[in-house]
Protein backbone atom coordinates (compact mmCIF):
# COMPACT_ATOMS: atom_id res chain seq x y z
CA UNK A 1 107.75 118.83 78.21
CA UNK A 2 104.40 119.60 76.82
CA UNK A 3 102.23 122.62 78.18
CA UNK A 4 98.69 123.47 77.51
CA UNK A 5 96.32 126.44 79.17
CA UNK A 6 93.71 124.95 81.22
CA UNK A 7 91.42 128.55 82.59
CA UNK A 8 87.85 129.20 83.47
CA UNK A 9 88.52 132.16 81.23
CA UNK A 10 87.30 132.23 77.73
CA UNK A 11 88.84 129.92 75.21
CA UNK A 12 89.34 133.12 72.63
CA UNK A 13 90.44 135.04 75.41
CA UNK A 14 93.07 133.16 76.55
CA UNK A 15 94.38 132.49 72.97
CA UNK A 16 94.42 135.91 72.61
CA UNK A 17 96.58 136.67 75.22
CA UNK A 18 99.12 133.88 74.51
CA UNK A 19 99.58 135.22 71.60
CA UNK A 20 99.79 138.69 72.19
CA UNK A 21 102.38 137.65 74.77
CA UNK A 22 104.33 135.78 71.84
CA UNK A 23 104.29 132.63 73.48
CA UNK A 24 101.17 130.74 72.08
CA UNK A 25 104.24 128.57 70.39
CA UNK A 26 104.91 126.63 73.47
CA UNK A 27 101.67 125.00 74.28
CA UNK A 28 99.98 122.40 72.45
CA UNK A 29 96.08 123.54 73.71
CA UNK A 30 94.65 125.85 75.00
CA UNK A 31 91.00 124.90 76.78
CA UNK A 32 89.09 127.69 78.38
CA UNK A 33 85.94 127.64 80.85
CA UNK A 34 83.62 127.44 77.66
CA UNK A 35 85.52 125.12 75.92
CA UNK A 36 83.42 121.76 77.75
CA UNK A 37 80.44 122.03 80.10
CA UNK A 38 81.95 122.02 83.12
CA UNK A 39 84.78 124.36 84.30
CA UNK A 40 87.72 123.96 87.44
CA UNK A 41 87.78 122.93 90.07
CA UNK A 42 85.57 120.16 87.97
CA UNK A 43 88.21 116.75 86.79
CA UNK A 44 86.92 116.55 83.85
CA UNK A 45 87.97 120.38 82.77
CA UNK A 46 91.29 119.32 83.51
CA UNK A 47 90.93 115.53 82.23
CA UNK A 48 89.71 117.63 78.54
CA UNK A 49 92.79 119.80 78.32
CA UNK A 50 95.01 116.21 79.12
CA UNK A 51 93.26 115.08 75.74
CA UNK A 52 94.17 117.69 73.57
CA UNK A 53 97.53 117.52 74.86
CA UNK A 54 97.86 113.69 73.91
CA UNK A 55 97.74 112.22 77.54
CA UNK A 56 95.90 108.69 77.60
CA UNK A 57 95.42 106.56 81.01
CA UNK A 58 98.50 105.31 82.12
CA UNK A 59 101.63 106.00 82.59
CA UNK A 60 101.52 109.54 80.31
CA UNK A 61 99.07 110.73 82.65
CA UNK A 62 100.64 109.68 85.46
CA UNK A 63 103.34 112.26 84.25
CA UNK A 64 100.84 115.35 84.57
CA UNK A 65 100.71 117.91 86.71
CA UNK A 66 98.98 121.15 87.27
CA UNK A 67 100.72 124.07 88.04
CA UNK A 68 98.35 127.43 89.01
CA UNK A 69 97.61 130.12 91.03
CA UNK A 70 94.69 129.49 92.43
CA UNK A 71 92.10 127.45 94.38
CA UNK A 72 89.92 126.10 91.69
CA UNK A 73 93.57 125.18 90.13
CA UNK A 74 94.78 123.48 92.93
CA UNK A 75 91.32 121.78 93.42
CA UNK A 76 91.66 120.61 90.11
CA UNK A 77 94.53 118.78 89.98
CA UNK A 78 93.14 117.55 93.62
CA UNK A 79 90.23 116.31 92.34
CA UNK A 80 92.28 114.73 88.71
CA UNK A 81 94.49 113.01 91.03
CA UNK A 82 97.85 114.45 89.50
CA UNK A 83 100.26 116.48 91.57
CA UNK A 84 99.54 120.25 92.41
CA UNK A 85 102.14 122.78 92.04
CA UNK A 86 101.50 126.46 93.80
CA UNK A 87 103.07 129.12 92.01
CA UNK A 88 103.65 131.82 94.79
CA UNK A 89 102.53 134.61 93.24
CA UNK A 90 99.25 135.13 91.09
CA UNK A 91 95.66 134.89 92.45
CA UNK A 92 96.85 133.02 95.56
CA UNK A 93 95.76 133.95 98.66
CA UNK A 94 96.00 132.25 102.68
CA UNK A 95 93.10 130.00 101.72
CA UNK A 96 94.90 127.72 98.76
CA UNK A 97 97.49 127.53 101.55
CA UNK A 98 95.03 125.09 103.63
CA UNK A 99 94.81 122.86 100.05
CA UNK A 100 96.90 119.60 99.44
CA UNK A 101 99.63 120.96 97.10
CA UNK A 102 102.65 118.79 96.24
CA UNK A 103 105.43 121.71 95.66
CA UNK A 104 105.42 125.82 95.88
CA UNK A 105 107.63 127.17 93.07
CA UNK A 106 108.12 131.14 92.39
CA UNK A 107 109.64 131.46 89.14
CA UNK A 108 108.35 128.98 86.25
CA UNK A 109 112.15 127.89 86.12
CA UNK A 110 111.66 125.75 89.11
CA UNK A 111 109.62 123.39 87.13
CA UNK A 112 112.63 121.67 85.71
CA UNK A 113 114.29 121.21 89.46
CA UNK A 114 110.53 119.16 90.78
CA UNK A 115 111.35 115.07 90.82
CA UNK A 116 107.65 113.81 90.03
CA UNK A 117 108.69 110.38 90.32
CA UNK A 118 108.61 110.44 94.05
């Protein structure tokens, strides 16, 4: 499984972070809100950090999903067309509720239980 960082935070803040949390090893980009013109919930912030990761149109993208915290994260995978997955905890609040999210997980270790071939 590949992971990448895809915030409307700074590029060199979110790098920073990762690393000061020692796990900048596990993901292959990191793209932040200045990294392209446009930021989440925008596609194309979303359809950027795919690119650094590798994905292409087809069936590697169609194995992509988003997994956040947020509206303008849920929004974004919305708006990419690739599955949304609601970590309970985070920036969440009532309103991401109302949003079209494919699973709710609260502990990252969920991720390997989700079936995205339904």
């Amino acid at each position: 499984m590949k992971l990448a960082v895809c915030t409307n935070k700074a590029e060199a803040i979110a790098v920073d972070v990762i690393k000061k949390l020692g796990i900048a090893e596990y993901f292959v980009a990191v793209v932040g809100g200045d990294s392209i013109a446009v930021k989440k919930p925008d596609a194309e912030h979303l359809f950027y950090t795919m690119k650094q990761m590798g994905c292409t149109a087809g069936k590697v993208a169609s194995r992509v999903a988003m997994v956040g915290d947020s509206k303008n994260d849920i929004l974004a995978a919305n708006n990419a067309g690739v599955p949304a997955i609601l970590v309970t905890y985070g920036y969440s609040d009532d309103e991401v509720n109302k949003l079209e999210i494919d699973w709710r997980i609260d502990n990252f270790s969920k991720l390997c239980e989700l079936n995205f071939n339904q």
